[in-house]
C-alpha atoms as a PDB file:
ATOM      1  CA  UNK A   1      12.476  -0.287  39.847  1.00  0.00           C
ATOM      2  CA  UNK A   2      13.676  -2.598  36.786  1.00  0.00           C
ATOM      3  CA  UNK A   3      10.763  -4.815  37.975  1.00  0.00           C
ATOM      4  CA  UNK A   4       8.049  -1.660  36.869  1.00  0.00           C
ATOM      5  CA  UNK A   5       9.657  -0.419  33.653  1.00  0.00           C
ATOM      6  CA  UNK A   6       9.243  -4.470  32.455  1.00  0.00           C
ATOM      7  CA  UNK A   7       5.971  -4.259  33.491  1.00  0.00           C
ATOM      8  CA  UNK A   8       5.316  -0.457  31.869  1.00  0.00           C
ATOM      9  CA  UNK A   9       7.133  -2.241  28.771  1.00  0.00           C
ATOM     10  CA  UNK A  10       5.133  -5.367  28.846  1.00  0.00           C
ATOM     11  CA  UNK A  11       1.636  -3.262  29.119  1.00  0.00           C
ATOM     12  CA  UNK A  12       2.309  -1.307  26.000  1.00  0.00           C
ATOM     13  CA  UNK A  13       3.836  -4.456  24.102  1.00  0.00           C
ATOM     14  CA  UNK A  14       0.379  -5.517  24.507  1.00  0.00           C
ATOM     15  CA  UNK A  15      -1.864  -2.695  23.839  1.00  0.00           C
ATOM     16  CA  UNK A  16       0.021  -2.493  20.589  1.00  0.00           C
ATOM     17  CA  UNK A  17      -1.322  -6.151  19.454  1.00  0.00           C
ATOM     18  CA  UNK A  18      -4.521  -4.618  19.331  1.00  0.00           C
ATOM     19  CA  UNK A  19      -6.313  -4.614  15.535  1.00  0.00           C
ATOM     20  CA  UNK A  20      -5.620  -1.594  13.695  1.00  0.00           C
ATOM     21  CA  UNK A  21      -9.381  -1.210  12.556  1.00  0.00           C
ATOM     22  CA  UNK A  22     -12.723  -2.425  13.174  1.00  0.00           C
ATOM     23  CA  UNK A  23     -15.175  -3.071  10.848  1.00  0.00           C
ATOM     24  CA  UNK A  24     -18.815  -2.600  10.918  1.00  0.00           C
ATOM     25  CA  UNK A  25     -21.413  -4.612   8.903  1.00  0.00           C
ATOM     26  CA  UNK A  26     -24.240  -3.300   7.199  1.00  0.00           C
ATOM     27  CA  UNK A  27     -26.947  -4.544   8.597  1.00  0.00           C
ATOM     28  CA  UNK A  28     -29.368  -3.848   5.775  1.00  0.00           C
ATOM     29  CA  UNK A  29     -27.574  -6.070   3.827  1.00  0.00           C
ATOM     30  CA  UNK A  30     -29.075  -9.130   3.680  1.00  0.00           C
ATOM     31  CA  UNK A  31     -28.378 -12.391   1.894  1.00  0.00           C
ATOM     32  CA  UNK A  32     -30.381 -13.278  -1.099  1.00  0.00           C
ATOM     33  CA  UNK A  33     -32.220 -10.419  -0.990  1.00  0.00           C
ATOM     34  CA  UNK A  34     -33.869  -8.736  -4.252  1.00  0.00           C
ATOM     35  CA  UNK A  35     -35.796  -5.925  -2.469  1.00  0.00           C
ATOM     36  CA  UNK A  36     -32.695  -4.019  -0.981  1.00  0.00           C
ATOM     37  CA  UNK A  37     -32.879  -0.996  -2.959  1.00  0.00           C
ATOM     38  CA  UNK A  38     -29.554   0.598  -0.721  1.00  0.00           C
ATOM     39  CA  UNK A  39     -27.287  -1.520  -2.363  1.00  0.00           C
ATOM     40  CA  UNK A  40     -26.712  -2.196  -6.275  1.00  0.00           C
ATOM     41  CA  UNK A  41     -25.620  -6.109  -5.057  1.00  0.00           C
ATOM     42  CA  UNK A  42     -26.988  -8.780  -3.687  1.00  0.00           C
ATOM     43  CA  UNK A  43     -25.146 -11.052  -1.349  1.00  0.00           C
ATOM     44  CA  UNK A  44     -25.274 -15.512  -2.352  1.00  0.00           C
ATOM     45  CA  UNK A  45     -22.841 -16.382   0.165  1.00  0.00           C
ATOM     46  CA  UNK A  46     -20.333 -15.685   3.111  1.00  0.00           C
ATOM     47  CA  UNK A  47     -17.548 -16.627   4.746  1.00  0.00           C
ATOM     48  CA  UNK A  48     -14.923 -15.220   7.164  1.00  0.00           C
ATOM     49  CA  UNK A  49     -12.336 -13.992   4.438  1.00  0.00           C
ATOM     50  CA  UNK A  50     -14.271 -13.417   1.393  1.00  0.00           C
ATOM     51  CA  UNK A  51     -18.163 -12.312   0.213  1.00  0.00           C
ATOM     52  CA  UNK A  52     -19.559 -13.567  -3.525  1.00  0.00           C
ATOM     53  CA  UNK A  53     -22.053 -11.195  -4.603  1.00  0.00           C
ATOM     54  CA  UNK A  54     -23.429 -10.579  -7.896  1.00  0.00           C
ATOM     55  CA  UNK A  55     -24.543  -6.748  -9.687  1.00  0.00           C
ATOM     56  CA  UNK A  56     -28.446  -6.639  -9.591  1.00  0.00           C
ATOM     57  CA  UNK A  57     -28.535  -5.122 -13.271  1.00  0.00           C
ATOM     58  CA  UNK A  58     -25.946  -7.095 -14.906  1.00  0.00           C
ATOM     59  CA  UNK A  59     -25.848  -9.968 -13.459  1.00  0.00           C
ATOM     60  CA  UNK A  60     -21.901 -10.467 -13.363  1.00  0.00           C
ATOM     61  CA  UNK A  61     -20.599 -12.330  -9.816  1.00  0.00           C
ATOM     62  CA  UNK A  62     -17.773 -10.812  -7.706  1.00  0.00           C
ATOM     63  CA  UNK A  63     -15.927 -11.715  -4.916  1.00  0.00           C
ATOM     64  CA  UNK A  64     -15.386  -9.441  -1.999  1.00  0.00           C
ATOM     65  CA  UNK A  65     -12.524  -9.737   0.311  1.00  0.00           C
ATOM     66  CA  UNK A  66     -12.537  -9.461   4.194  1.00  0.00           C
ATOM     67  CA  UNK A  67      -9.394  -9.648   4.991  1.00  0.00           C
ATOM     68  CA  UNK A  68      -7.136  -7.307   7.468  1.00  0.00           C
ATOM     69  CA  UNK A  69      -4.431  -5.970   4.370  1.00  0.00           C
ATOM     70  CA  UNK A  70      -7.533  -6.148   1.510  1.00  0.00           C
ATOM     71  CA  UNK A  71     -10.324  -5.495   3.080  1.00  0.00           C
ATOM     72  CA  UNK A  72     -13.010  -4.448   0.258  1.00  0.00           C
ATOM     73  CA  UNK A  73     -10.993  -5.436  -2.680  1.00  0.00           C
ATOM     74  CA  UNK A  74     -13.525  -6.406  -4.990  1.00  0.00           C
ATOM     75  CA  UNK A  75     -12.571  -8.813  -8.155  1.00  0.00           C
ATOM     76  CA  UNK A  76     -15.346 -10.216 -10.940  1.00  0.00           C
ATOM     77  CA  UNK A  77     -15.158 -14.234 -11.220  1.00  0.00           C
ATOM     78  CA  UNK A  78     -14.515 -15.572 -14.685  1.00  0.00           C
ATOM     79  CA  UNK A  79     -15.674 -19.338 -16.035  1.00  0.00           C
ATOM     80  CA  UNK A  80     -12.899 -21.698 -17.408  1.00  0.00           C
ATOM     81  CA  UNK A  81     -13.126 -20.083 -20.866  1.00  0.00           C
ATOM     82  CA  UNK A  82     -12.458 -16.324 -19.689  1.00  0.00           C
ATOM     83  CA  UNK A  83     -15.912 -15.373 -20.009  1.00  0.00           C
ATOM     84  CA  UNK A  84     -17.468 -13.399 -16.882  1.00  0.00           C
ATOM     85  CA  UNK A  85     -19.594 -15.540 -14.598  1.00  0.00           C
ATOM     86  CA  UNK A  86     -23.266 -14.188 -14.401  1.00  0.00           C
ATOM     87  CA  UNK A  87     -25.977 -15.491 -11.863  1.00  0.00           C
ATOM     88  CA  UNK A  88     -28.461 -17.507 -13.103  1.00  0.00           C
ATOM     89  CA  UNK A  89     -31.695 -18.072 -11.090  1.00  0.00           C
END
């Protein structure tokens, strides 16, 4: 009997490790790309924690995070004098 309720114990242990959320990407969303008229930003690059994507209108580069507790925080990116980083084709 002990043998089981380990077992029932161990079971829901690990069903509990299971990620809290999923996330779903936007498929539309392509990199580098001026003609998506869905999204006010464009994507310049990608990686598994963070996106840097700039404002179509103003110009002005953010960073996007990706991870699990800040998911979607978004924060502009300033040059070594405190001025706002634009993108510059």
């Amino acid at each position: 009997m002990k043998k089981y309720i380990f077992i029932l114990i161990a079971v829901f242990a690990f069903a509990a490790c299971d990620p809290m959320y999923k996330s779903v990407e936007n498929e539309s969303f392509k990199e580098g790309t001026e003609g998506n008229q869905t999204s006010m930003f464009v994507l310049i690059e990608t990686t598994d924690y963070w996106r840097i994507v700039y404002n179509k209108e103003t110009k002005v580069i953010y960073s996007v995070q990706r991870g699990a507790d800040s998911y979607g925080l978004m924060t502009p990116l300033y040059n070594r004098d405190g001025s706002l980083m634009t993108y510059k084709n």
